[in-house]
C-alpha atoms as a PDB file:
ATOM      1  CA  UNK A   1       0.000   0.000   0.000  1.00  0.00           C
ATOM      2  CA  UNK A   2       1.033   3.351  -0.799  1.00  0.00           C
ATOM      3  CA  UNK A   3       0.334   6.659   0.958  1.00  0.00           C
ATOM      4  CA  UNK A   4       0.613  10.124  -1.852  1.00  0.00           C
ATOM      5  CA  UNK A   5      -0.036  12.561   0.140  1.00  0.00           C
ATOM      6  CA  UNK A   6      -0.811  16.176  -1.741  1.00  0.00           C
ATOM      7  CA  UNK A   7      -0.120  19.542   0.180  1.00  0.00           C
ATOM      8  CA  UNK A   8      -2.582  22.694  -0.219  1.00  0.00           C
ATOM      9  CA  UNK A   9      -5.067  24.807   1.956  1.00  0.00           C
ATOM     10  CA  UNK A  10      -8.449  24.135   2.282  1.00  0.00           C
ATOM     11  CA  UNK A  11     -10.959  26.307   0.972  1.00  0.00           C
ATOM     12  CA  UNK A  12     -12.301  28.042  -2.051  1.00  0.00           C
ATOM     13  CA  UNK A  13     -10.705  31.145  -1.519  1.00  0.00           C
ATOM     14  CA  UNK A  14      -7.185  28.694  -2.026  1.00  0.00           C
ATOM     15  CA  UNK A  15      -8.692  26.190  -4.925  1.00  0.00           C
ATOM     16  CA  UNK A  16      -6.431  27.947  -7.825  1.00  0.00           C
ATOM     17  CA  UNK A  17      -3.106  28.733  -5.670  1.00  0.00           C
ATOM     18  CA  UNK A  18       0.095  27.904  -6.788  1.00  0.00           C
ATOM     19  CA  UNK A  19       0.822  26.665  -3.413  1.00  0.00           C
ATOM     20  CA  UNK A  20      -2.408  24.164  -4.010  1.00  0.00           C
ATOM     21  CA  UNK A  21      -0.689  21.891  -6.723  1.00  0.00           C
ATOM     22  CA  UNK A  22      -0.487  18.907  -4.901  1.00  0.00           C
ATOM     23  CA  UNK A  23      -4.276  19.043  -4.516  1.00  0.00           C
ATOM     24  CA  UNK A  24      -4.567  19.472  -7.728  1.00  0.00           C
ATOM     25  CA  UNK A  25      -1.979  16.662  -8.885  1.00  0.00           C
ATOM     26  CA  UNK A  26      -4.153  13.952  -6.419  1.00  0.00           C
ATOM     27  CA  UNK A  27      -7.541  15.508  -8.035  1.00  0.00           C
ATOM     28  CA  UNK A  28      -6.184  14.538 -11.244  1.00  0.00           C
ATOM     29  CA  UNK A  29      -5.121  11.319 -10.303  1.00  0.00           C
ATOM     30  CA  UNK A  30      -8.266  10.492  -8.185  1.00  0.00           C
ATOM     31  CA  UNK A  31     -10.680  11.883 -11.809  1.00  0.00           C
ATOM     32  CA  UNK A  32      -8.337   9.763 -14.357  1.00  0.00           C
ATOM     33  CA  UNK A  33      -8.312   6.053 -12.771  1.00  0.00           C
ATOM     34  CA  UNK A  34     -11.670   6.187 -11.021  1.00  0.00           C
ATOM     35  CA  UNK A  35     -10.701   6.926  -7.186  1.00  0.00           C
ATOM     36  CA  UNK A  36     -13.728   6.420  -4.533  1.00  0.00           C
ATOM     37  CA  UNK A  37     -15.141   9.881  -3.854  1.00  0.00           C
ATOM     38  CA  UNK A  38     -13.707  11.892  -1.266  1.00  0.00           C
ATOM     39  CA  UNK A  39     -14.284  11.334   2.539  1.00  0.00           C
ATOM     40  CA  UNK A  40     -13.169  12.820   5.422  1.00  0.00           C
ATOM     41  CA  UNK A  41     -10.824  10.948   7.486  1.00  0.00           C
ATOM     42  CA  UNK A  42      -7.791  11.787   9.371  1.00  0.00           C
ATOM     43  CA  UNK A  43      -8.564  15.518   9.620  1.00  0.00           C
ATOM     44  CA  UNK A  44      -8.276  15.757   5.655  1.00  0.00           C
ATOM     45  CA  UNK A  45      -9.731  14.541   2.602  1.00  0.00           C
ATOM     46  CA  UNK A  46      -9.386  10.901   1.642  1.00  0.00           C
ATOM     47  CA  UNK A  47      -9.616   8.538  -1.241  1.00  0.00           C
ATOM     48  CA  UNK A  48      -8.700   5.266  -2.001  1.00  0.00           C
ATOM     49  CA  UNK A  49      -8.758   3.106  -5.133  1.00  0.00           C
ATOM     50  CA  UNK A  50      -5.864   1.029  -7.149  1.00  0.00           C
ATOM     51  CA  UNK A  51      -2.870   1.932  -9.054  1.00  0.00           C
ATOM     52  CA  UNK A  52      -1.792  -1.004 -11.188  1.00  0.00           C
ATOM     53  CA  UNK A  53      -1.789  -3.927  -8.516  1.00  0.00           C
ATOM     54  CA  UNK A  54      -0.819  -1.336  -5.719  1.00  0.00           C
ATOM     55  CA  UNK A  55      -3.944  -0.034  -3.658  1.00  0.00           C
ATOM     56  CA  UNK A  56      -3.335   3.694  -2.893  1.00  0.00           C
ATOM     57  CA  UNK A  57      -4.821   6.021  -0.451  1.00  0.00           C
ATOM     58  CA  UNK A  58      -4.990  10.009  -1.610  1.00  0.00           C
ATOM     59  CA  UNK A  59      -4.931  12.554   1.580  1.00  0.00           C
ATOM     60  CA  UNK A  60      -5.252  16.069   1.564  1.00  0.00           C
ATOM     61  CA  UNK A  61      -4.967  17.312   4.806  1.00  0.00           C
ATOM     62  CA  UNK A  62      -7.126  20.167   5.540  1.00  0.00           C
ATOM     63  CA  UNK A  63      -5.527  21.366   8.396  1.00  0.00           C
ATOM     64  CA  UNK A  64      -3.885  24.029   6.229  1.00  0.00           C
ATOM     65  CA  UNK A  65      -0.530  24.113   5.140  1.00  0.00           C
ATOM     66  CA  UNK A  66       1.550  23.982   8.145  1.00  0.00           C
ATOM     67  CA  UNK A  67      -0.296  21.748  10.245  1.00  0.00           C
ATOM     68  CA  UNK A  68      -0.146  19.326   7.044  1.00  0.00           C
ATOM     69  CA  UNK A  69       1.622  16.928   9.231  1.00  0.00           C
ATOM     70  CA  UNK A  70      -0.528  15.761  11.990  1.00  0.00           C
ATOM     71  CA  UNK A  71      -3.024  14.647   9.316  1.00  0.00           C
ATOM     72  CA  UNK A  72      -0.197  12.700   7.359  1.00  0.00           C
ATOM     73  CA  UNK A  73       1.582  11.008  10.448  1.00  0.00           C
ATOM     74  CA  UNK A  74      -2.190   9.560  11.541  1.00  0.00           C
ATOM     75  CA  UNK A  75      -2.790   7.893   7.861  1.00  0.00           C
ATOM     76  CA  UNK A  76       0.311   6.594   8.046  1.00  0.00           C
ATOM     77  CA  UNK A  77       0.347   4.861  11.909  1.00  0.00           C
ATOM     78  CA  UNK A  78      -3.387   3.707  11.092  1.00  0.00           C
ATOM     79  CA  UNK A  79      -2.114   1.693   8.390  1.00  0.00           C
ATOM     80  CA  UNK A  80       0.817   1.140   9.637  1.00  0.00           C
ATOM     81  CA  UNK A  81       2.909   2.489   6.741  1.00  0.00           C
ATOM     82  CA  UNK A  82       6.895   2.958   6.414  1.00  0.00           C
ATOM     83  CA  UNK A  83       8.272   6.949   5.247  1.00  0.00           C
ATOM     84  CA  UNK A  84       8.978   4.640   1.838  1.00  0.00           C
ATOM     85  CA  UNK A  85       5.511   4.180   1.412  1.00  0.00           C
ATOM     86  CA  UNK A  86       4.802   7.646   1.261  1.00  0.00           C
ATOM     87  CA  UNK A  87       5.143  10.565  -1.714  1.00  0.00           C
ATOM     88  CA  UNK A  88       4.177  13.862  -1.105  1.00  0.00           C
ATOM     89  CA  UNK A  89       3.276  16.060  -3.700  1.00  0.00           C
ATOM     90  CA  UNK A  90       4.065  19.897  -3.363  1.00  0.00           C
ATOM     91  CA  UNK A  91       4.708  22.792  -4.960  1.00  0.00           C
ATOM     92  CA  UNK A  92       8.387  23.719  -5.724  1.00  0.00           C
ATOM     93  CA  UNK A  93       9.552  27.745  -5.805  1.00  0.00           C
ATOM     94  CA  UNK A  94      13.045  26.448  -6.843  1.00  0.00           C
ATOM     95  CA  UNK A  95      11.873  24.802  -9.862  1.00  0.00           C
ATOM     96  CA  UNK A  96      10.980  26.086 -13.301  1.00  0.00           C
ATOM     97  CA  UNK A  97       7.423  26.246 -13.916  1.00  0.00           C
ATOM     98  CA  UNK A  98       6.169  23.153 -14.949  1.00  0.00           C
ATOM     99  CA  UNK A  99       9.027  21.228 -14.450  1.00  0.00           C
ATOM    100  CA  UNK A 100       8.987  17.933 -12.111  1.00  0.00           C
ATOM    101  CA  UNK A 101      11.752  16.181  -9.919  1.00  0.00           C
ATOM    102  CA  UNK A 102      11.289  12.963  -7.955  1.00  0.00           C
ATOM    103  CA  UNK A 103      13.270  13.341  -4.469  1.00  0.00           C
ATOM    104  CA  UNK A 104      14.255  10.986  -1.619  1.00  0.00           C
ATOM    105  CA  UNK A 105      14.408  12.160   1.684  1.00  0.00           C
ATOM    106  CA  UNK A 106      16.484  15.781   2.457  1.00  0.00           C
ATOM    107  CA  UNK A 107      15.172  18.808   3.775  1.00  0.00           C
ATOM    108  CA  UNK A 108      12.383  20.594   3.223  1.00  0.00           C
ATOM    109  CA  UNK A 109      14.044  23.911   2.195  1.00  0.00           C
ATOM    110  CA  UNK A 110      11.661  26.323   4.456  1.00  0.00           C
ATOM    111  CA  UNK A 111       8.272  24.440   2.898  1.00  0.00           C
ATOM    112  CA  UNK A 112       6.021  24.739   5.546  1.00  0.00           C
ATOM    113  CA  UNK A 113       3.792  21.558   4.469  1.00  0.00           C
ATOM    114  CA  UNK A 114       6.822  19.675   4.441  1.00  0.00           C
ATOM    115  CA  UNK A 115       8.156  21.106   7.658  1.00  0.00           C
ATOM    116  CA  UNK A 116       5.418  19.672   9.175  1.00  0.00           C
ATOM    117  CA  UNK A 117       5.830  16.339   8.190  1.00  0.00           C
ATOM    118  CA  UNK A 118       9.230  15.851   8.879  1.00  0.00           C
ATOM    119  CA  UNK A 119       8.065  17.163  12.626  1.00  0.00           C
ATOM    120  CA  UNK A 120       5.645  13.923  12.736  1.00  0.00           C
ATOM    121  CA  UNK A 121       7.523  11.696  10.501  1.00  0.00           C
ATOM    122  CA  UNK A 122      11.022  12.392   9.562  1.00  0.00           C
ATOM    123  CA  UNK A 123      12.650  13.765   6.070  1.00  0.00           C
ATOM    124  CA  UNK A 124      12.479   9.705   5.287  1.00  0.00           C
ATOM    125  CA  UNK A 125       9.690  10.118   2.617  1.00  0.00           C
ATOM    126  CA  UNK A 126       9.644  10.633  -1.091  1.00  0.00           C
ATOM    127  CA  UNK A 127       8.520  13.958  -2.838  1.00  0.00           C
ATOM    128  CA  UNK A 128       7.192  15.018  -5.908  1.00  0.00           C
ATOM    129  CA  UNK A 129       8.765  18.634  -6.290  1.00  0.00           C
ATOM    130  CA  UNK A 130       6.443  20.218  -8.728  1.00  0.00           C
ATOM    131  CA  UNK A 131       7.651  23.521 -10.577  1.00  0.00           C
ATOM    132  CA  UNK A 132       5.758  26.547  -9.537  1.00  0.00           C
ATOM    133  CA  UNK A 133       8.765  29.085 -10.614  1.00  0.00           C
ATOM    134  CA  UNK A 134       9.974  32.197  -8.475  1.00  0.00           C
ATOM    135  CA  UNK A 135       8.653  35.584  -7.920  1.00  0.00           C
ATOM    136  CA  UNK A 136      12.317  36.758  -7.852  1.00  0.00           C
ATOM    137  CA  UNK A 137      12.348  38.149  -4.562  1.00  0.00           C
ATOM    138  CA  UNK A 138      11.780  36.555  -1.211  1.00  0.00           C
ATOM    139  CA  UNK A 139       9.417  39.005  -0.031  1.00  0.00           C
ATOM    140  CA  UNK A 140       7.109  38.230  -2.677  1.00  0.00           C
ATOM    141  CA  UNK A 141       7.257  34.581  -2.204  1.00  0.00           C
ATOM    142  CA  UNK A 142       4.260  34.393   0.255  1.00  0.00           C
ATOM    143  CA  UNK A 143       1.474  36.932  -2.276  1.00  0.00           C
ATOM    144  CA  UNK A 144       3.390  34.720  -5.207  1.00  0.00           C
ATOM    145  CA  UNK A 145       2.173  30.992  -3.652  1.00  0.00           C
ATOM    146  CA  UNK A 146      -0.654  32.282  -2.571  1.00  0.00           C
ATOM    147  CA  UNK A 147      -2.127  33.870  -6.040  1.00  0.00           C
ATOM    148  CA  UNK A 148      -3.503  31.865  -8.461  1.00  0.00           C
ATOM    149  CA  UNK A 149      -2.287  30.453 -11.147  1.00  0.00           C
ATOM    150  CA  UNK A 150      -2.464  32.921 -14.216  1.00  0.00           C
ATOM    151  CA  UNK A 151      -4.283  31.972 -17.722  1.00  0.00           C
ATOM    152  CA  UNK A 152      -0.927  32.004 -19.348  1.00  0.00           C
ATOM    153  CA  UNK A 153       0.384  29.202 -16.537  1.00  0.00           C
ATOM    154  CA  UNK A 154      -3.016  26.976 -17.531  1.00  0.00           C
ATOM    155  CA  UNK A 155      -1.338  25.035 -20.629  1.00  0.00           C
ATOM    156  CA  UNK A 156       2.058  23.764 -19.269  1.00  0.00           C
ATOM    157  CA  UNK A 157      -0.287  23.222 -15.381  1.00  0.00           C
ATOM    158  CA  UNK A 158      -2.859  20.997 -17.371  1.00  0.00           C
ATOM    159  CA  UNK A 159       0.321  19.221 -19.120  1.00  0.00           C
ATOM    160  CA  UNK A 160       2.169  18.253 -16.010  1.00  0.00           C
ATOM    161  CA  UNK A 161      -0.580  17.426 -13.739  1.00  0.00           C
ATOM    162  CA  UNK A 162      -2.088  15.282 -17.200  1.00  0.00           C
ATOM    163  CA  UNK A 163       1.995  13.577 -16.975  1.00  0.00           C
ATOM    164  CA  UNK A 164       1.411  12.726 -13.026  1.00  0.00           C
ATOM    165  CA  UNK A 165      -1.920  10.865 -13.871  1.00  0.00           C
ATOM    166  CA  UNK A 166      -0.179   9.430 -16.535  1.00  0.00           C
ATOM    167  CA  UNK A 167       2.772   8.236 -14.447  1.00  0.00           C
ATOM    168  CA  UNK A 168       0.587   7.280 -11.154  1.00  0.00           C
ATOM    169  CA  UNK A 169       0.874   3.706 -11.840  1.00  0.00           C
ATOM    170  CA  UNK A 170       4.468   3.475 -12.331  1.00  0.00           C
ATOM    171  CA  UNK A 171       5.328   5.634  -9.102  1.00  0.00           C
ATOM    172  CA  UNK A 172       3.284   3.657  -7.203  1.00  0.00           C
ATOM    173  CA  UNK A 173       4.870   0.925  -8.568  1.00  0.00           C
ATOM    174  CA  UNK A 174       8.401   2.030  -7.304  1.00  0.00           C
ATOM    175  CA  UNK A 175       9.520   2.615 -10.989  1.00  0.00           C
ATOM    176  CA  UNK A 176      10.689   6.227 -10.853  1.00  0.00           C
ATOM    177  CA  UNK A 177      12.356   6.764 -13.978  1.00  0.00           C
ATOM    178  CA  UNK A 178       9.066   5.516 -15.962  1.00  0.00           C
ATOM    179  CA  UNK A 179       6.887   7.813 -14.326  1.00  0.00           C
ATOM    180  CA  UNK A 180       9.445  11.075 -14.801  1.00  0.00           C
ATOM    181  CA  UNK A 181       9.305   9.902 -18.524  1.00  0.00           C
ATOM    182  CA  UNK A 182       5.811   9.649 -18.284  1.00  0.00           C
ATOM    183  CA  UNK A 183       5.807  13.112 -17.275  1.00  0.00           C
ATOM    184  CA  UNK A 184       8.410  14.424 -19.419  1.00  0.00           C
ATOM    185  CA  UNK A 185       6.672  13.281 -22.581  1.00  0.00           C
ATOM    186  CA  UNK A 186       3.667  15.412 -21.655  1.00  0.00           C
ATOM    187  CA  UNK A 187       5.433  18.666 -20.939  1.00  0.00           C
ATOM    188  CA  UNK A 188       8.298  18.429 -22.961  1.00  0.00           C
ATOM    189  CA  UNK A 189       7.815  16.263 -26.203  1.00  0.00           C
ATOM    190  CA  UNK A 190       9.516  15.385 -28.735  1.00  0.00           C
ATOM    191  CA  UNK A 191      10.053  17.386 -31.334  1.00  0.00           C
ATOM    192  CA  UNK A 192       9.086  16.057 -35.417  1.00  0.00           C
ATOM    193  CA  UNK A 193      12.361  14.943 -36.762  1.00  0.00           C
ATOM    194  CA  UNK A 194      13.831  17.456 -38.599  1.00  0.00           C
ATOM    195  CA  UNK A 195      14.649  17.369 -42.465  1.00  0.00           C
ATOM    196  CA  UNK A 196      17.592  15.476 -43.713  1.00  0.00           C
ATOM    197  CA  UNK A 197      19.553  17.768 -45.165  1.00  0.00           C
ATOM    198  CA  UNK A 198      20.111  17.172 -49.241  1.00  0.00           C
ATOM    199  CA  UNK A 199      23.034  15.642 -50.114  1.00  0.00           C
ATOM    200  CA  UNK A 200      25.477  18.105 -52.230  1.00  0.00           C
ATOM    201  CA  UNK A 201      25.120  17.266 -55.316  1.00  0.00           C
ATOM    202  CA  UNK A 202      28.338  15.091 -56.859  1.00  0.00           C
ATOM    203  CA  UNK A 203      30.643  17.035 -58.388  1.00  0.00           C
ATOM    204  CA  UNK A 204      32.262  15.880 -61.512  1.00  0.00           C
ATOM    205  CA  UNK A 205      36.197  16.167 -61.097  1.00  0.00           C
ATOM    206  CA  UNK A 206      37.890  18.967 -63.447  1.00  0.00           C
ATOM    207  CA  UNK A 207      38.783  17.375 -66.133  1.00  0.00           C
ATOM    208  CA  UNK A 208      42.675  16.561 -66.536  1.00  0.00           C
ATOM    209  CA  UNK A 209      44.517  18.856 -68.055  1.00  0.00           C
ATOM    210  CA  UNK A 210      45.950  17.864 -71.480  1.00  0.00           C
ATOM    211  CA  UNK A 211      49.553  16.364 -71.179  1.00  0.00           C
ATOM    212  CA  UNK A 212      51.929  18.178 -72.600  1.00  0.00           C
ATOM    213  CA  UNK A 213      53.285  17.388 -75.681  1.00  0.00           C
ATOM    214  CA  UNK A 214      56.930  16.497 -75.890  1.00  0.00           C
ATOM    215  CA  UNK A 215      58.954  16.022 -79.824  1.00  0.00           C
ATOM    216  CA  UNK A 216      60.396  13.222 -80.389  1.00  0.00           C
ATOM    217  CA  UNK A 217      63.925  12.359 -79.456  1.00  0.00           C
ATOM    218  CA  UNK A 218      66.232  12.844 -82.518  1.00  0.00           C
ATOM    219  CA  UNK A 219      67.578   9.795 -83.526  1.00  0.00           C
ATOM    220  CA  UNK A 220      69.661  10.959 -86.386  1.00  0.00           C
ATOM    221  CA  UNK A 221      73.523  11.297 -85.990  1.00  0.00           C
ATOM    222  CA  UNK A 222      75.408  14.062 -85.716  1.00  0.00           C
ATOM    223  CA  UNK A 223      76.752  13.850 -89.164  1.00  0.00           C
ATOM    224  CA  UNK A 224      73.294  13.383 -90.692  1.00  0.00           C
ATOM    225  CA  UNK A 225      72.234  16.325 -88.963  1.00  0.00           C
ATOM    226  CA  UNK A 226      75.370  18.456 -90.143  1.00  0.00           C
ATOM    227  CA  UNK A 227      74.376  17.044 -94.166  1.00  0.00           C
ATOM    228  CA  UNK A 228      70.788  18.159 -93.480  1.00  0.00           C
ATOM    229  CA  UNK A 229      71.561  21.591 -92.390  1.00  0.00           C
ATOM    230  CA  UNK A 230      73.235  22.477 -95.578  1.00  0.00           C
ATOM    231  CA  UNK A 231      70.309  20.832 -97.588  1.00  0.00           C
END
């Protein structure tokens, strides 16, 4: 069994936040390969359904972001589940937008959702880092998370969180590097093969200049020659 656990606030004012795309990555996940509907369980939102031959539980805790981790730790102790059965899914400032990196373990790099958790349950986990980008400056970074995505943000958010569904069965499967590929070939792929170039056309070689012409060698004698002059 596997626990993905997706970090956001509760709410509608919070529903389009950058800061809410794990919610929306387990949304997507829970729509595409026909999750039960949502319950409330654990002091967040749950659902459970299969992955592949793995049964998976989604949780959203709706304790708000940085209380994320009481809800997490008491999923995981009721089912009695390791830190390598669990992935969170959060959003990622030092990423580009729309980009996606799996991660095992390490710190949580001032993330206040994942703060939390590694209060409860250790850094032990796995994390899906999804790419939210940076305002630039780090006193923007809380109105930035907190903002909604913009219209322009809506085709390359659609894309990866489209990759994630995509790739659910493989991550839950422990296969990492077939569900970033799953990913990757949503929001970055392949380009059509580009032209061959023409071949030069072949060249026919300059033609050989003419040999030079050389006279024969005289073959008559010196006296012959002398008789032949006075002719």
């Amino acid at each position: 069994m596997k626990l993905f656990v997706g970090l956001g606030n509760p709410g509608a004012r919070y529903v389009g936040n950058r800061h809410n795309i794990g919610f929306m990555a387990l949304d997507r996940i829970a729509q595409d390969h026909g999750f039960a509907p949502w319950r409330s369980k654990f002091g967040g939102a749950l659902s459970e359904g299969r992955l592949g031959g793995q049964k998976v539980i989604l949780l959203k805790p709706m304790s708000y972001m940085n209380l994320s981790g009481q809800a997490v730790a008491e999923a995981a102790h009721f089912y009695k589940l390791a830190p390598a059965d669990i992935i969170v899914f959060h959003d990622e400032l030092d990423l580009a937008p729309g980009k996606m990196r799996l991660k095992q373990g390490g710190g949580h790099a001032g993330h206040n959702g994942l703060r939390s958790i590694h209060q409860h349950l250790g850094p032990e986990h796995a994390r899906v880092r999804l790419g939210i980008g940076h305002p630039g400056r780090k006193d923007r970074v809380s109105a930035y998370v907190l903002s909604d995505f913009a219209k322009s943000d809506q085709d390359w958010l659609e894309a990866l969180l489209h990759g994630i569904s995509d790739g659910a069965v493989a991550l839950a499967a422990g296969d990492g590097a077939r569900f970033a590929n799953a990913v990757a070939l949503r929001t970055a792929p392949s380009r059509p093969g580009r032209p061959t170039a023409k071949a030069a056309p072949a060249t026919t070689p300059a033609a050989a200049p003419p040999a030079a012409q050389t006279t024969p060698a005289d073959a008559r004698s010196p006296l012959q020659k002398l008789i032949d002059r006075f002719k």
